[in-house]
N, C-alpha and C. Protein backbone atom coordinates (compact mmCIF):
# COMPACT_ATOMS: atom_id res chain seq x y z
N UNK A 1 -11.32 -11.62 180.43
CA UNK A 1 -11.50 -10.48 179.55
C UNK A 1 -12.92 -10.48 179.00
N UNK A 2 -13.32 -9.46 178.75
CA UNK A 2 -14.72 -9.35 178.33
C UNK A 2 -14.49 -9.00 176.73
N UNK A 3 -15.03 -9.68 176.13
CA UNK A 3 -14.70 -9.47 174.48
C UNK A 3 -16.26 -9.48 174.07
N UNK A 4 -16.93 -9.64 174.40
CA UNK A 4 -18.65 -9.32 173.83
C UNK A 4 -18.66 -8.57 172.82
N UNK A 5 -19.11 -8.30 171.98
CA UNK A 5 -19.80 -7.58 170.85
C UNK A 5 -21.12 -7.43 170.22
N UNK A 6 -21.18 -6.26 170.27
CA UNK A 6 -22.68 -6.21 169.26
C UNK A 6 -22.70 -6.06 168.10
N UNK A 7 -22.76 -6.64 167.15
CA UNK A 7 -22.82 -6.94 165.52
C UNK A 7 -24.08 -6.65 164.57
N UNK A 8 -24.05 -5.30 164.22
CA UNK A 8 -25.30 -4.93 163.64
C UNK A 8 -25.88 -6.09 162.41
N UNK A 9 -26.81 -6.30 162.51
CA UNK A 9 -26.85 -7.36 161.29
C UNK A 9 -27.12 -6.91 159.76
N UNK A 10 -27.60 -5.70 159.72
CA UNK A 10 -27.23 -5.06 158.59
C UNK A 10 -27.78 -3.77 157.86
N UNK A 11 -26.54 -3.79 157.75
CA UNK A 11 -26.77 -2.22 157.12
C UNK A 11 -27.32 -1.56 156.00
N UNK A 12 -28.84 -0.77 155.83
CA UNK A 12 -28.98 -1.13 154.09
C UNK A 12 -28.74 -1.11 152.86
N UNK A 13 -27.77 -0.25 153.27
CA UNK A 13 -26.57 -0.54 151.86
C UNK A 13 -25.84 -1.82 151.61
N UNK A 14 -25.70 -2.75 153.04
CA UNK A 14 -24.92 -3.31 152.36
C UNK A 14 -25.37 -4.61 151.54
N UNK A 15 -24.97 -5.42 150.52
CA UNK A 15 -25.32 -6.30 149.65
C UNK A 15 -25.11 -7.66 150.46
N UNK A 16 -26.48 -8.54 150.10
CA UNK A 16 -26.90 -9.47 151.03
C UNK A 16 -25.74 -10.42 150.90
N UNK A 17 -24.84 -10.67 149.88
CA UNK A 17 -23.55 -11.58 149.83
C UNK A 17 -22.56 -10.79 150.78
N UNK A 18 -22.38 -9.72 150.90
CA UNK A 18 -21.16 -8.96 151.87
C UNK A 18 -21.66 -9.19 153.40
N UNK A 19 -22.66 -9.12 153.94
CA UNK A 19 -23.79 -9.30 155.42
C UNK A 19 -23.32 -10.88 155.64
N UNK A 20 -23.82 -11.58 154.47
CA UNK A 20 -23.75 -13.28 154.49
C UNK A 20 -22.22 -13.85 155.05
N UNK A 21 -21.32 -13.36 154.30
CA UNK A 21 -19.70 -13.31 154.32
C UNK A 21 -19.68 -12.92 155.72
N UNK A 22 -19.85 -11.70 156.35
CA UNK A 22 -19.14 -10.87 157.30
C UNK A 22 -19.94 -11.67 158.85
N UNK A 23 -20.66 -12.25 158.79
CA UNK A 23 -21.49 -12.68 159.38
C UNK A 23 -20.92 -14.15 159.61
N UNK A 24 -21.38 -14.75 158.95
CA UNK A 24 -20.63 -16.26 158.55
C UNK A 24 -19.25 -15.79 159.63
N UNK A 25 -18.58 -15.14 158.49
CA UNK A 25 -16.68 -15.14 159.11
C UNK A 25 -16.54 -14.67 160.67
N UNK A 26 -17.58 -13.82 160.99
CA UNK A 26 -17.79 -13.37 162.64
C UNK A 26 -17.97 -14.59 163.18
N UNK A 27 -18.96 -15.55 163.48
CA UNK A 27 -19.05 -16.96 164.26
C UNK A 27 -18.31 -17.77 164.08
N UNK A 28 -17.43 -17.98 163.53
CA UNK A 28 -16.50 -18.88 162.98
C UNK A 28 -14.80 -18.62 163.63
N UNK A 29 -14.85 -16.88 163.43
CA UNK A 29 -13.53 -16.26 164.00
C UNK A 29 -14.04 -16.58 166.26
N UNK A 30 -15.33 -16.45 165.77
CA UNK A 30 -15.89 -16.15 167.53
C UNK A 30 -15.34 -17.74 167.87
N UNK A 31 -15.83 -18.60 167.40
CA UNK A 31 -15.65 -20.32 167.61
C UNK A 31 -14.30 -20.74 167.72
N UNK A 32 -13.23 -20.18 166.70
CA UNK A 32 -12.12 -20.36 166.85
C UNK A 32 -11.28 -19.91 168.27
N UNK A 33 -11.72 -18.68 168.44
CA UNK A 33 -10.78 -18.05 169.55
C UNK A 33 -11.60 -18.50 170.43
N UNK A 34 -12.70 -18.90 170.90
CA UNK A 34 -13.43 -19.41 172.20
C UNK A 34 -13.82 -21.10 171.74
N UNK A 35 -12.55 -21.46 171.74
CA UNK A 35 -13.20 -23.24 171.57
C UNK A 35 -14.08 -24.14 172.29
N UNK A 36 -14.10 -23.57 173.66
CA UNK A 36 -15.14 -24.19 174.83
C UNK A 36 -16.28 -23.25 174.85
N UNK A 37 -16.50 -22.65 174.19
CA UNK A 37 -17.59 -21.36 174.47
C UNK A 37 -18.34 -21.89 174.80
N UNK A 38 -19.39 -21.47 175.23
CA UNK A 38 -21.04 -21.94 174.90
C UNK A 38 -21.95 -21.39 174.46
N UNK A 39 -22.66 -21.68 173.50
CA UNK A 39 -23.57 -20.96 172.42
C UNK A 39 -25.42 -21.20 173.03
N UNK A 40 -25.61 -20.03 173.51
CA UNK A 40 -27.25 -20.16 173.81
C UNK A 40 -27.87 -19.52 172.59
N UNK A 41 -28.91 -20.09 172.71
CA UNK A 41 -30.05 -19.19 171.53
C UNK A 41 -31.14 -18.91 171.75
N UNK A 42 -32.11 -18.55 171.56
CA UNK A 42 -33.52 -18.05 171.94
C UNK A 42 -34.37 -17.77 170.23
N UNK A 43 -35.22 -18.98 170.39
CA UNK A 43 -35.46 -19.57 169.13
C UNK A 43 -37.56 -19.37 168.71
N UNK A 44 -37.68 -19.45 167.92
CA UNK A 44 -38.97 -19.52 167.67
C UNK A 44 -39.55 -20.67 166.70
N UNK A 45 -40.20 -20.63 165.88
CA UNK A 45 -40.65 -21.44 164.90
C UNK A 45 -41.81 -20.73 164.38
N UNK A 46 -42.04 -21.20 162.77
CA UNK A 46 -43.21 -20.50 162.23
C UNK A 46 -44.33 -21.70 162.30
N UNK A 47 -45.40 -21.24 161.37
CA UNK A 47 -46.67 -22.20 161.80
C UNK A 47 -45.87 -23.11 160.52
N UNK A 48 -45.12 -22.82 159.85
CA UNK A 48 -44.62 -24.23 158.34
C UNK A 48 -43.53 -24.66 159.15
N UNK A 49 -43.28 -24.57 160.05
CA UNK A 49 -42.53 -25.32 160.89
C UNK A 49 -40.95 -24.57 160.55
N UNK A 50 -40.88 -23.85 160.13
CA UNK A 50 -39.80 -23.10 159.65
C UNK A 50 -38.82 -22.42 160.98
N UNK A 51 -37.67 -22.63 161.45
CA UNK A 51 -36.74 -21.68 162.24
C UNK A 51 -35.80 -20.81 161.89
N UNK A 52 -35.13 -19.42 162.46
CA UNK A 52 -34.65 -19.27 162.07
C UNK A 52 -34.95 -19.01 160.50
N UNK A 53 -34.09 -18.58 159.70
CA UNK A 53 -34.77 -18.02 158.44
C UNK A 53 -34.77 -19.69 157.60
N UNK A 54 -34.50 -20.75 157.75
CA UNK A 54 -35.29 -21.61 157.04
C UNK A 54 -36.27 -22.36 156.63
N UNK A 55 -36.78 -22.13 155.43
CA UNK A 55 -38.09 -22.62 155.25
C UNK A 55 -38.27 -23.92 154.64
N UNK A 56 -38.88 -24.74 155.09
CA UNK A 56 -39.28 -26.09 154.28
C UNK A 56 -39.05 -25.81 152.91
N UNK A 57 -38.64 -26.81 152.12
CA UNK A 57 -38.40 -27.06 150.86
C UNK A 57 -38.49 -28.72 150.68
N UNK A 58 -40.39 -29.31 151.17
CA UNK A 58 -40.24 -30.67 150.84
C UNK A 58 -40.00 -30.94 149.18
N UNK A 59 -40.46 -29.48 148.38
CA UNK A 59 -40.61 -30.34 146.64
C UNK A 59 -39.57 -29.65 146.64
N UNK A 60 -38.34 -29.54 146.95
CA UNK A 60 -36.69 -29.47 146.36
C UNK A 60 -35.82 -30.21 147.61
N UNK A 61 -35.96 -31.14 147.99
CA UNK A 61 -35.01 -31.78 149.04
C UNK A 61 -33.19 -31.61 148.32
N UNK A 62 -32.75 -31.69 147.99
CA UNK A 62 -31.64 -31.58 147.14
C UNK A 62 -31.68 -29.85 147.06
N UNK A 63 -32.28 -28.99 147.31
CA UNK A 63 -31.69 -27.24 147.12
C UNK A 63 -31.63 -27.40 149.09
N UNK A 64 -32.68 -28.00 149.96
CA UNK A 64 -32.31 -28.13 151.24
C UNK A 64 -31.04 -28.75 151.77
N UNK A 65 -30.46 -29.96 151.13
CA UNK A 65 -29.59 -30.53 151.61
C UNK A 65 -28.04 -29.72 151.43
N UNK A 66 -28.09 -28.96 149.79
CA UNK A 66 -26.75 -28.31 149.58
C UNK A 66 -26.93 -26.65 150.01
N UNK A 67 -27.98 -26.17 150.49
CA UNK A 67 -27.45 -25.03 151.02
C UNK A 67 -28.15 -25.10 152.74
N UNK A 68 -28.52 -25.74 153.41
CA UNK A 68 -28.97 -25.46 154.53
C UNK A 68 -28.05 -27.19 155.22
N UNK A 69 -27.73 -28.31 154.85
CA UNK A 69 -26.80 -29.13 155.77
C UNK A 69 -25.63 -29.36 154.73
N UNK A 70 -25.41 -29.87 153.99
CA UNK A 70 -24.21 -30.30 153.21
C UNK A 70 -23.14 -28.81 152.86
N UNK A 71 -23.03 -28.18 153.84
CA UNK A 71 -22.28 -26.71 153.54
C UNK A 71 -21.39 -26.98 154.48
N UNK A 72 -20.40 -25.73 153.99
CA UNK A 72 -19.16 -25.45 155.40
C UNK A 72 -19.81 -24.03 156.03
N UNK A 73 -21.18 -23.29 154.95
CA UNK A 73 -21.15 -22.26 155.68
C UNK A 73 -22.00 -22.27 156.96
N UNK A 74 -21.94 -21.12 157.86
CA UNK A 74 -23.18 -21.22 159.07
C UNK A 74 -24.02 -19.94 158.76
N UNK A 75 -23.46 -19.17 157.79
CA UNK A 75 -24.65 -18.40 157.42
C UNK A 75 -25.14 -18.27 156.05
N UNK A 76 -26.33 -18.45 155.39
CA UNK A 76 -26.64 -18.52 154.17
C UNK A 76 -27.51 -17.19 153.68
N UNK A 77 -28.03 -16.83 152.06
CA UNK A 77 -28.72 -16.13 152.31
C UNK A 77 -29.70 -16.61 151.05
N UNK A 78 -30.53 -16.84 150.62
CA UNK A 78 -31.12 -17.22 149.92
C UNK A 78 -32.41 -16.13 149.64
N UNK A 79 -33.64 -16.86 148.27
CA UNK A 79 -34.73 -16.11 148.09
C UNK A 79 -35.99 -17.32 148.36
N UNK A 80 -36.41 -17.33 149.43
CA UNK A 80 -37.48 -18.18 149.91
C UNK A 80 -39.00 -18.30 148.95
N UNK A 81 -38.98 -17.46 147.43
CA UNK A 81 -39.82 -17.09 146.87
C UNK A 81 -41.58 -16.34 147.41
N UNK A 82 -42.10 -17.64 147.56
CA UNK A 82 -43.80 -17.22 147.65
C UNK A 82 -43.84 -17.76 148.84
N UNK A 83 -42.77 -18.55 149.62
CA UNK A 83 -42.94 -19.16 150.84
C UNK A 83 -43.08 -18.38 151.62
N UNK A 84 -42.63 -16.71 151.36
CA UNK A 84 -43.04 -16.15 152.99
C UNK A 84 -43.01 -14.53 152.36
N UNK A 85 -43.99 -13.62 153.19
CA UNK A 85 -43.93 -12.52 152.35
C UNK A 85 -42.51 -11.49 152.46
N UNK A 86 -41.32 -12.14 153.42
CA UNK A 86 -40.44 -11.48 153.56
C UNK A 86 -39.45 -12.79 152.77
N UNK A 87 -39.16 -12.87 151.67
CA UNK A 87 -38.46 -13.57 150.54
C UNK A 87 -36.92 -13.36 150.74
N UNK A 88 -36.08 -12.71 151.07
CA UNK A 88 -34.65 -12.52 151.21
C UNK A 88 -34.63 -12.97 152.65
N UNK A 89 -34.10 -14.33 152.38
CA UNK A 89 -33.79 -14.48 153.87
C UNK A 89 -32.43 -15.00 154.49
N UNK A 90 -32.35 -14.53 155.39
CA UNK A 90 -30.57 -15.09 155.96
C UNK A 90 -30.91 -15.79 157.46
N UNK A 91 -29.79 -16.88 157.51
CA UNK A 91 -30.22 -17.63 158.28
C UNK A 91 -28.75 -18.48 158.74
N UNK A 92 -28.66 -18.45 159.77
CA UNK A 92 -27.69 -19.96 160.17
C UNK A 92 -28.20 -21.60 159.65
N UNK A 93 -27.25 -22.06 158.99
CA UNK A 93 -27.19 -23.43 158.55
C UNK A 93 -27.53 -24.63 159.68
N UNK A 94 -27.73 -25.92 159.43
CA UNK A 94 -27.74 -27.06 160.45
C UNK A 94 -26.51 -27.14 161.05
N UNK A 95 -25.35 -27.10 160.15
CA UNK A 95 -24.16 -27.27 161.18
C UNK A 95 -23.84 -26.23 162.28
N UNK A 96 -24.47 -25.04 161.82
CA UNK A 96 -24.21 -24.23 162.84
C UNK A 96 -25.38 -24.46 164.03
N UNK A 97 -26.86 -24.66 163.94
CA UNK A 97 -27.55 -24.73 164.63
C UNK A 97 -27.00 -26.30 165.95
N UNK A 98 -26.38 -27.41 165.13
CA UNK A 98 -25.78 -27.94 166.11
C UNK A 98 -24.16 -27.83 166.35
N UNK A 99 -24.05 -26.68 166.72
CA UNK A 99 -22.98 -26.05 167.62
C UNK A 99 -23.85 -25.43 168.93
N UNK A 100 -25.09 -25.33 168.86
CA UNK A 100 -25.95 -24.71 169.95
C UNK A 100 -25.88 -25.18 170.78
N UNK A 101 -25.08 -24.79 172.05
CA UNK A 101 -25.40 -25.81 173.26
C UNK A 101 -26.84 -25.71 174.18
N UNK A 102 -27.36 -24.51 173.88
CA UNK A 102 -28.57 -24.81 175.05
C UNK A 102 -29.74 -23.48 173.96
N UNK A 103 -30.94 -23.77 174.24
CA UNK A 103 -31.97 -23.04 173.65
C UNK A 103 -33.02 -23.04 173.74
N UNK A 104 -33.41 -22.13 173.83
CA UNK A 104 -34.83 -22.03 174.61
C UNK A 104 -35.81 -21.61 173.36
N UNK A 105 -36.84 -22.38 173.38
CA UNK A 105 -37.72 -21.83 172.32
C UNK A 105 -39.00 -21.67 172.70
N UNK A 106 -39.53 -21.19 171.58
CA UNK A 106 -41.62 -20.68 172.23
C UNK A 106 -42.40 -20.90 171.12
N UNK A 107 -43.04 -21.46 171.25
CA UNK A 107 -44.01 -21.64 170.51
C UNK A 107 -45.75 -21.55 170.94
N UNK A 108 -46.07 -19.88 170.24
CA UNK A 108 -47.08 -19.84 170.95
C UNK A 108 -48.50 -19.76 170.10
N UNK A 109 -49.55 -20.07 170.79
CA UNK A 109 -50.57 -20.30 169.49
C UNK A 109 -51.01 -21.25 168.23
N UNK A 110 -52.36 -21.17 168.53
CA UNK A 110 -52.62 -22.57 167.58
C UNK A 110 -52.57 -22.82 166.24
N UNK A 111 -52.05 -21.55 165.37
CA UNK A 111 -51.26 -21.93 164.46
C UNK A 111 -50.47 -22.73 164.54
N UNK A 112 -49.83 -22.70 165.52
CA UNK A 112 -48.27 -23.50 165.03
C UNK A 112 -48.24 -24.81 165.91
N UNK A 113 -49.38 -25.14 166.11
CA UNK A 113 -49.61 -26.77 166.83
C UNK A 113 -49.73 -27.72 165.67
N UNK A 114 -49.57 -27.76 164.13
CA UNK A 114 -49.54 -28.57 163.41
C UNK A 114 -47.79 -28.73 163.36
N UNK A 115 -47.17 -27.31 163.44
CA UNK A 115 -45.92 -27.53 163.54
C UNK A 115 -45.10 -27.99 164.43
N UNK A 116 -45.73 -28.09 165.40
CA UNK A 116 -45.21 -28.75 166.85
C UNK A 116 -45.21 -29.87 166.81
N UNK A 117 -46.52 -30.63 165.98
CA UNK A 117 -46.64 -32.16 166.29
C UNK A 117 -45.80 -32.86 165.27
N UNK A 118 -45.48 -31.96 164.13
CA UNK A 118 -44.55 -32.27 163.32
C UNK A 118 -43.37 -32.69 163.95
N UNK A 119 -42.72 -31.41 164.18
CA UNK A 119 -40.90 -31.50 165.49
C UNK A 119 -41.41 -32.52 166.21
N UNK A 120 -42.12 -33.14 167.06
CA UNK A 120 -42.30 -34.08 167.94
C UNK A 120 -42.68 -35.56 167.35
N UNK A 121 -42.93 -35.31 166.02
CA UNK A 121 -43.87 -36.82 165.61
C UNK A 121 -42.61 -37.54 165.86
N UNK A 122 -42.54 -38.98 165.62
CA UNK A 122 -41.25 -40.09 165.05
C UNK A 122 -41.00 -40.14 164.16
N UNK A 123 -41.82 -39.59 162.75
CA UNK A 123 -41.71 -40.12 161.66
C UNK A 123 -41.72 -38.57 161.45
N UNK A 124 -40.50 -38.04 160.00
CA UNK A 124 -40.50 -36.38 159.56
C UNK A 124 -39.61 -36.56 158.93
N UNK A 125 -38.90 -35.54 158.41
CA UNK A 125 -37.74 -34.82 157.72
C UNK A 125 -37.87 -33.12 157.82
N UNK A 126 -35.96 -33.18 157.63
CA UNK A 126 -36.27 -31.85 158.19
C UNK A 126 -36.52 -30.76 156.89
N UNK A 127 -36.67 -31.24 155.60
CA UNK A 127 -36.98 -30.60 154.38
C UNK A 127 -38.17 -30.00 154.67
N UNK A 128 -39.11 -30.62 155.35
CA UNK A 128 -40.69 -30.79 155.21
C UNK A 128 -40.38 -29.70 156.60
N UNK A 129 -39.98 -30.39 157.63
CA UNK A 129 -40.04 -29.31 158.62
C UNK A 129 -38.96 -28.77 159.41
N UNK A 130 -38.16 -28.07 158.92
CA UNK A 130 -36.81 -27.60 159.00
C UNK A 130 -36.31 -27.63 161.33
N UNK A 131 -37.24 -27.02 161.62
CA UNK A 131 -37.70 -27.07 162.82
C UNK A 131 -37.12 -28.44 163.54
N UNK A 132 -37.15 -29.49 163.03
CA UNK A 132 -36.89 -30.47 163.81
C UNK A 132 -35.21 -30.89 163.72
N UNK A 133 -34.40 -29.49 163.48
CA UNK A 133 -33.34 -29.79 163.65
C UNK A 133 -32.85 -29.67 165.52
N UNK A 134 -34.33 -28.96 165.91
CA UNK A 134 -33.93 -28.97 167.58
C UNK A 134 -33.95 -30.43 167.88
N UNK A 135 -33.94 -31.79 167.43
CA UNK A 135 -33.71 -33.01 168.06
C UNK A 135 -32.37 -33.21 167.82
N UNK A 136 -31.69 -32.45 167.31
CA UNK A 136 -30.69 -32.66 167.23
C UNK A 136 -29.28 -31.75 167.58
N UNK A 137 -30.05 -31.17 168.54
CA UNK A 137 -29.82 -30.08 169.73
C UNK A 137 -29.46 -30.73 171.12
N UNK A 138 -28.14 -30.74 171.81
CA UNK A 138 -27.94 -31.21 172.92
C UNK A 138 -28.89 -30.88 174.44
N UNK A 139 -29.40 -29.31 173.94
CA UNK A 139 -30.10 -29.01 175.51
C UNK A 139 -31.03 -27.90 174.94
N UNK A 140 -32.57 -28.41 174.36
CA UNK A 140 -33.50 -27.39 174.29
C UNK A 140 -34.68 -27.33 175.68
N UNK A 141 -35.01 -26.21 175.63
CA UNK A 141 -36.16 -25.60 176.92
C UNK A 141 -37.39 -25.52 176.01
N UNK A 142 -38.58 -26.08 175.91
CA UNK A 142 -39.17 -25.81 175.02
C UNK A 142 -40.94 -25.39 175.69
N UNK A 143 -40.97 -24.32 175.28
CA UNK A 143 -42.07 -23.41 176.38
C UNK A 143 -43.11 -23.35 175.45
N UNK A 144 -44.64 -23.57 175.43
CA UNK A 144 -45.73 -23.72 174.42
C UNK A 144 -47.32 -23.43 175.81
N UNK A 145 -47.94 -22.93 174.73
CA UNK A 145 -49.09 -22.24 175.51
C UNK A 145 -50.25 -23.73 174.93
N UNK A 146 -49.82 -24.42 174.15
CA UNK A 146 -50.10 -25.64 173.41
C UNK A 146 -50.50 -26.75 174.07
N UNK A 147 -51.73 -27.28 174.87
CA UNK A 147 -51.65 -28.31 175.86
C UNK A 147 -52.02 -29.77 174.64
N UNK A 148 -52.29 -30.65 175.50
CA UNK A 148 -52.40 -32.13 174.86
C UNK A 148 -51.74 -32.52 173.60
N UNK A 149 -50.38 -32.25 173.53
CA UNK A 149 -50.16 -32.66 172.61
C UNK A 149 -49.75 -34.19 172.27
């Protein structure tokens, strides 16, 4: 059966807690009824090393840990303040990001080669660089115009 859907992400009336909810409860109802699914993604990163709508929060590690990993939700919506000029942001959580089985990401331009060597160093956190939750991703593709790193 073909059950696909397209899920507008939002409508501008509606209020960023009702989007967050309806959203959230969509991947969750999707996960339940497809227990073997497989979840691809097609991913980016910012130059703060940021994916997906989360942004580093090294000077609040503790607001990172209870709303972006220590949650049951997979979608959050928060106010990123001065961190980015688009401040309302919604985003899938860590637990949801590792439900990802395969993902392809890009990272292009030398902005974001401080953020690259970050995700790749040995030594990080993912407060500082949210981004390096792809090591903890079963199957990323990771495509960069970025040589010698």
């Amino acid at each position: 059966t073909d059950d696909r859907q397209i899920i507008p992400v939002r409508d501008p009336s509606e209020a960023y807690d009702a989007i967050t909810s309806r959203l959230d409860n969509h991947l969750k109802r999707w996960k339940a009824g497809h227990p073997s699914g497989i979840i691809i993604a097609t991913l980016g990163i910012g130059a703060d090393g940021h994916i997906g709508g989360m942004m580093p929060f090294p000077e609040d590690p503790t607001f990172f840990q209870n709303t972006f990993i220590d949650t049951d939700q997979w979608v959050v919506h928060y106010n990123a303040g001065g961190k980015n000029p688009f401040p309302n942001r919604l985003t899938v959580t860590v637990p949801f990001f590792r439900l990802i089985d395969h993902a392809v990401v890009y990272v292009i331009g030398a902005p974001k080669r401080a953020a690259l060597e970050k995700i790749t160093a040995i030594d990080g956190d993912i407060q500082t660089t949210p981004a390096r939750v792809l090591l903890e991703m079963p199957s990323v593709a990771l495509f960069t115009d970025l040589a010698n790193l």
